[in-house]
N, C-alpha and C. Protein backbone atom coordinates (compact mmCIF):
# COMPACT_ATOMS: atom_id res chain seq x y z
N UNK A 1 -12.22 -11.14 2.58
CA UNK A 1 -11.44 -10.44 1.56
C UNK A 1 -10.04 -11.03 1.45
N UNK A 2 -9.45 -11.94 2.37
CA UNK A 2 -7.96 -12.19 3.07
C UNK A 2 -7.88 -13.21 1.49
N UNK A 3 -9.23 -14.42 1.57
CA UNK A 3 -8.88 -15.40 0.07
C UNK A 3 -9.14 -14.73 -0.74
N UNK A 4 -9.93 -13.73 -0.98
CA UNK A 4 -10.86 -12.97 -2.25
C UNK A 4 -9.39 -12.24 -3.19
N UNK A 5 -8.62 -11.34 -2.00
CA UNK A 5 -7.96 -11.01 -2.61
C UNK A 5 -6.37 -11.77 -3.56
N UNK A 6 -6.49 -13.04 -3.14
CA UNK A 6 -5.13 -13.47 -3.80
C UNK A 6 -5.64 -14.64 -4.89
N UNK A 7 -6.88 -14.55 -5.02
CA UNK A 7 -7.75 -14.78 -6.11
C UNK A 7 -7.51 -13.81 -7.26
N UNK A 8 -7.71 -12.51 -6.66
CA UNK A 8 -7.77 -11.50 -7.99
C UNK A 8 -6.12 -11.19 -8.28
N UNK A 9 -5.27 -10.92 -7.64
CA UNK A 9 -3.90 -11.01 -8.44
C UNK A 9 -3.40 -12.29 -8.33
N UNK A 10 -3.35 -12.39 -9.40
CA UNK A 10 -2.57 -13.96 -10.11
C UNK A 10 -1.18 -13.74 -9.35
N UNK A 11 -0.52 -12.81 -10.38
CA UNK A 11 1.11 -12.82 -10.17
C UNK A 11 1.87 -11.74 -10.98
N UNK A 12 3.00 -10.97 -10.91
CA UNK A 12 3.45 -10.00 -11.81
C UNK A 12 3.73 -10.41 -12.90
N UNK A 13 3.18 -9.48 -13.56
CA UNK A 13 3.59 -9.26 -15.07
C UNK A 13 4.81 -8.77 -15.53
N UNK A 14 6.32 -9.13 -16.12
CA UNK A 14 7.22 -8.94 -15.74
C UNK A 14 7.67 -8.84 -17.33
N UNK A 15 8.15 -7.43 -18.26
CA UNK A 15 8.77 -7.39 -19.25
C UNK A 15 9.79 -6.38 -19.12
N UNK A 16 10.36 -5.93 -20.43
CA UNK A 16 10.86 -4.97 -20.51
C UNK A 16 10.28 -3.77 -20.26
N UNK A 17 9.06 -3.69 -21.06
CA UNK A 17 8.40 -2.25 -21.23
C UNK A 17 8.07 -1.98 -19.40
N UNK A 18 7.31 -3.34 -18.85
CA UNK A 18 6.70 -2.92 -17.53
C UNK A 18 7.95 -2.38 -16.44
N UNK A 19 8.99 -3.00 -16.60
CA UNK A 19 10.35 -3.08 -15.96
C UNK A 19 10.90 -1.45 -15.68
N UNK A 20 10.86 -0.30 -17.38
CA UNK A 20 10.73 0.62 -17.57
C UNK A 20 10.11 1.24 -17.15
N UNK A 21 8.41 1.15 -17.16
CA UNK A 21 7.78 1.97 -16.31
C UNK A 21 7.33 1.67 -14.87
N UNK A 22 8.25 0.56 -14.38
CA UNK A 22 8.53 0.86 -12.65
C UNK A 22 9.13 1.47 -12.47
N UNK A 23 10.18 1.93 -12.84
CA UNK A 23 11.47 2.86 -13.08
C UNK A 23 11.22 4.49 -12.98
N UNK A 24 10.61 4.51 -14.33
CA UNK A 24 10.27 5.86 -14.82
C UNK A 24 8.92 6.54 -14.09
N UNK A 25 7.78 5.56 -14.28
CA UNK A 25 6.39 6.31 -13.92
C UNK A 25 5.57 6.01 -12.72
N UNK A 26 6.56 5.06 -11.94
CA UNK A 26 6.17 3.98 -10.50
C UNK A 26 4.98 3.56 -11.19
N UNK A 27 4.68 2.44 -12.11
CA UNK A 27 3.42 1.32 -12.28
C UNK A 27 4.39 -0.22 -12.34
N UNK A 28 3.31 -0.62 -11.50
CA UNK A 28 3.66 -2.30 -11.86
C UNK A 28 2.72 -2.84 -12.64
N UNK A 29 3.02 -4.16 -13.49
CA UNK A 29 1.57 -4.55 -13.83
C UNK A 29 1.58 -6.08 -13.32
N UNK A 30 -0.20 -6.72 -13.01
CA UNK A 30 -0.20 -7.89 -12.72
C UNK A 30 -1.02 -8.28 -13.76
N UNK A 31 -1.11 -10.04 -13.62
CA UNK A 31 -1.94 -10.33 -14.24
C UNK A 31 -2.90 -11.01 -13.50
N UNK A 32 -4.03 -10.69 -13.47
CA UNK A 32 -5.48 -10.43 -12.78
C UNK A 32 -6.37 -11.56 -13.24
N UNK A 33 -7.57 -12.12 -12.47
CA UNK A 33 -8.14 -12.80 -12.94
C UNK A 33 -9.20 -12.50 -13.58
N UNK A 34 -9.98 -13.01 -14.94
CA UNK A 34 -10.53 -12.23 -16.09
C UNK A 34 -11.76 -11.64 -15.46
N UNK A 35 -12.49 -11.97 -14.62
CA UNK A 35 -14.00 -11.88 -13.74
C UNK A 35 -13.94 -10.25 -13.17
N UNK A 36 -12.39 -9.84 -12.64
CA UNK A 36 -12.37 -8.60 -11.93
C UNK A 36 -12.82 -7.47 -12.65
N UNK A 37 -12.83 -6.48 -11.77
CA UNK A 37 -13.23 -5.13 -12.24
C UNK A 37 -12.18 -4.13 -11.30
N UNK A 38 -12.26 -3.23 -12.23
CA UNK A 38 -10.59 -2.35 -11.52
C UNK A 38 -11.09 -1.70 -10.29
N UNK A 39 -12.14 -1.50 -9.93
CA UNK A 39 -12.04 -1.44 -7.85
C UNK A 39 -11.91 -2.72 -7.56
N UNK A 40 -11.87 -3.92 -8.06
CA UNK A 40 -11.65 -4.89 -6.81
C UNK A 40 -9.99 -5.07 -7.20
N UNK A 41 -9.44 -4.72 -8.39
CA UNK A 41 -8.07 -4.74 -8.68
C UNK A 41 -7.66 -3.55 -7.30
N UNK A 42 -7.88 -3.01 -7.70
CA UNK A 42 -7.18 -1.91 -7.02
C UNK A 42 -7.77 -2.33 -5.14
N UNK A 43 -8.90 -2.29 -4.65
CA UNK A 43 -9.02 -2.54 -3.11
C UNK A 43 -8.10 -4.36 -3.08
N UNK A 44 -7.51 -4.87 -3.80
CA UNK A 44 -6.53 -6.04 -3.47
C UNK A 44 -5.12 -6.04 -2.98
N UNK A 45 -4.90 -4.80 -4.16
CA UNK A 45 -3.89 -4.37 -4.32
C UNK A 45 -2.96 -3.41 -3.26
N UNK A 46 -4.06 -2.40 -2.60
CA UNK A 46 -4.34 -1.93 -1.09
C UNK A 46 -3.45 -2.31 -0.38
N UNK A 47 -4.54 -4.00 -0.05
CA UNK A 47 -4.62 -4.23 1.09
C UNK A 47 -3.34 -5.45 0.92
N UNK A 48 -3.34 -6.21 -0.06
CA UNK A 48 -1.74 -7.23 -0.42
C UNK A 48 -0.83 -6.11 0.27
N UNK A 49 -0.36 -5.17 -0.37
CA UNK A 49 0.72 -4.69 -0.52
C UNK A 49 0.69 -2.97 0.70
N UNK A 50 -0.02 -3.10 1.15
CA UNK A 50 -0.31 -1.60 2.22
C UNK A 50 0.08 -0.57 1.63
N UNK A 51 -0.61 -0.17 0.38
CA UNK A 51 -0.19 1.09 -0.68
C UNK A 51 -1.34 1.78 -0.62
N UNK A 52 -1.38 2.90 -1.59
CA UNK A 52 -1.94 3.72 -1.78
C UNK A 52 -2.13 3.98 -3.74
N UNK A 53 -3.36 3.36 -4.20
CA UNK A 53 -3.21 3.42 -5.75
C UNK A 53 -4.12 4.33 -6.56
N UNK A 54 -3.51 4.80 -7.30
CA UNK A 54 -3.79 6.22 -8.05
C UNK A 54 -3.91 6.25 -9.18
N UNK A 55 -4.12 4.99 -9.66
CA UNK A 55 -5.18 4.35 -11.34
C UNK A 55 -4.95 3.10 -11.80
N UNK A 56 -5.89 2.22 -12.34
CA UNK A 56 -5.81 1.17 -12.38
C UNK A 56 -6.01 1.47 -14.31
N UNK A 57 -5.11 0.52 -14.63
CA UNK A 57 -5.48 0.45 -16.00
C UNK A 57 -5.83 -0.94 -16.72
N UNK A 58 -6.55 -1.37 -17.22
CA UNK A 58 -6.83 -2.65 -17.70
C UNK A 58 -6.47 -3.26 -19.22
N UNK A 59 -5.96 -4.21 -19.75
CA UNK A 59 -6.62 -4.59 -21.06
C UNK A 59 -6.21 -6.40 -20.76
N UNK A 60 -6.72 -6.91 -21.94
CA UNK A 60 -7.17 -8.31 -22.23
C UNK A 60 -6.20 -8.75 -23.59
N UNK A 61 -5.32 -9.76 -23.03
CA UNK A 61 -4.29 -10.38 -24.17
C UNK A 61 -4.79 -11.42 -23.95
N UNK A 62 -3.51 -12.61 -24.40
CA UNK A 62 -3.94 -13.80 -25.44
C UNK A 62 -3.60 -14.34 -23.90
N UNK A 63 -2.37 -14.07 -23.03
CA UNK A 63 -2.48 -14.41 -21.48
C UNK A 63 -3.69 -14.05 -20.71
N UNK A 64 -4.33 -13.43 -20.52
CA UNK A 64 -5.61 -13.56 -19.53
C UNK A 64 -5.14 -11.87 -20.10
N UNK A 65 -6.05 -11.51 -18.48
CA UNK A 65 -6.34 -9.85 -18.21
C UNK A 65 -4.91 -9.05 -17.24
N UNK A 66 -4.25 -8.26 -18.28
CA UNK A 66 -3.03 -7.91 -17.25
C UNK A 66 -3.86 -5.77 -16.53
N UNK A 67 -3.39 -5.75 -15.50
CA UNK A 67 -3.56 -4.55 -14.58
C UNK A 67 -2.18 -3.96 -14.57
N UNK A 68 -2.12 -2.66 -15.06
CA UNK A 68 -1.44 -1.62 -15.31
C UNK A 68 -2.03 -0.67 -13.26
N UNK A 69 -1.05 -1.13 -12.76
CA UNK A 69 -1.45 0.07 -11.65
C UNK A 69 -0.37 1.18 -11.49
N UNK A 70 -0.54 2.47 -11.46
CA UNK A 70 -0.11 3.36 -10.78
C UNK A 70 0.04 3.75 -9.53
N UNK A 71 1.06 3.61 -8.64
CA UNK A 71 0.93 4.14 -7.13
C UNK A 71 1.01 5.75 -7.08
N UNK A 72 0.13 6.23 -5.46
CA UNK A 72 0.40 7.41 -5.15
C UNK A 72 1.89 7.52 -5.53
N UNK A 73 2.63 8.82 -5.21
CA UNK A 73 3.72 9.44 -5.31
C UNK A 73 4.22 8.56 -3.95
N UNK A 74 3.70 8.96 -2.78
CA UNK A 74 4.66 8.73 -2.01
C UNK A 74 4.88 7.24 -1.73
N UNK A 75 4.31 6.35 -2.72
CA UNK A 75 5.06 4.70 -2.46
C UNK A 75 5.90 4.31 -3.92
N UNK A 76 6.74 3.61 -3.60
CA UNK A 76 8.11 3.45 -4.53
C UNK A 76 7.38 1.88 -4.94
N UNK A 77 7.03 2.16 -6.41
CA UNK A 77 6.96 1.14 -7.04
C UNK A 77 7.92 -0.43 -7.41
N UNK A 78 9.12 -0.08 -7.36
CA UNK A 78 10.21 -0.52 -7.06
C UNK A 78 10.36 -1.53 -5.63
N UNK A 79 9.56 -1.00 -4.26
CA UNK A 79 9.98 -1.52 -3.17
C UNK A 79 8.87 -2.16 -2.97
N UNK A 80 7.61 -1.91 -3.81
CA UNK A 80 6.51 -3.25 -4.11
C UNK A 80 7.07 -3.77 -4.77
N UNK A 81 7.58 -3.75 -5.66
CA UNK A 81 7.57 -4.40 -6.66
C UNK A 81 8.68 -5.79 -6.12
N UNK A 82 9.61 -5.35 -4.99
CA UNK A 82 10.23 -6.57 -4.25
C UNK A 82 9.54 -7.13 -3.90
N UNK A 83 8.22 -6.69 -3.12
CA UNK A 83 7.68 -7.69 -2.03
C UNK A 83 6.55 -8.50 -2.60
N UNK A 84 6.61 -7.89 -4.08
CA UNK A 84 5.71 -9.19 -5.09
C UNK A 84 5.98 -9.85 -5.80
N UNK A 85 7.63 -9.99 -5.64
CA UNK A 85 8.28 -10.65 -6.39
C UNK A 85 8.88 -10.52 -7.27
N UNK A 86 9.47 -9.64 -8.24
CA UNK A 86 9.54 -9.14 -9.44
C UNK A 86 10.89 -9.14 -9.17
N UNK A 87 11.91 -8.99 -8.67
CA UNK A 87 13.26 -8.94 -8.34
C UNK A 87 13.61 -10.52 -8.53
């Protein structure tokens, strides 16, 4: 799972809007590789980052497949969101 998982997240997805709702609603989004399915988004996401995730959301742009995740309450989207780079 150690290669499997840094296969399925590419890298953060980094705008205004997403920037906002790290802020406001704790979600980050990545962009994912097109093959996944939102349990293997989400068991990557886990285990990368030692969280706890509480919905995975998906859609398909002209960039590949970006992942809308939601964390539990009690992890600060924000202090992932350092340790994946987004800062």
């Amino acid at each position: 799972m150690t290669a499997l998982r840094h296969r399925i997240i590419l890298h953060a997805y980094v705008t205004e809007k997403s920037m906002d709702e790290m802020e406001r609603q704790n979600k980050l989004e990545f962009v994912v590789d097109t093959r996944t399915s939102r349990a293997e988004i989400k068991a990557a996401v886990e285990s990368t980052y030692q969280c706890k995730v509480a919905k995975v959301n998906v859609k398909t742009v002209r960039e590949g497949k970006i992942a809308t995740v939601r964390f539990a309450k009690e992890y600060s989207a924000e202090d992932i969101g350092s340790r994946a780079g987004v800062f």
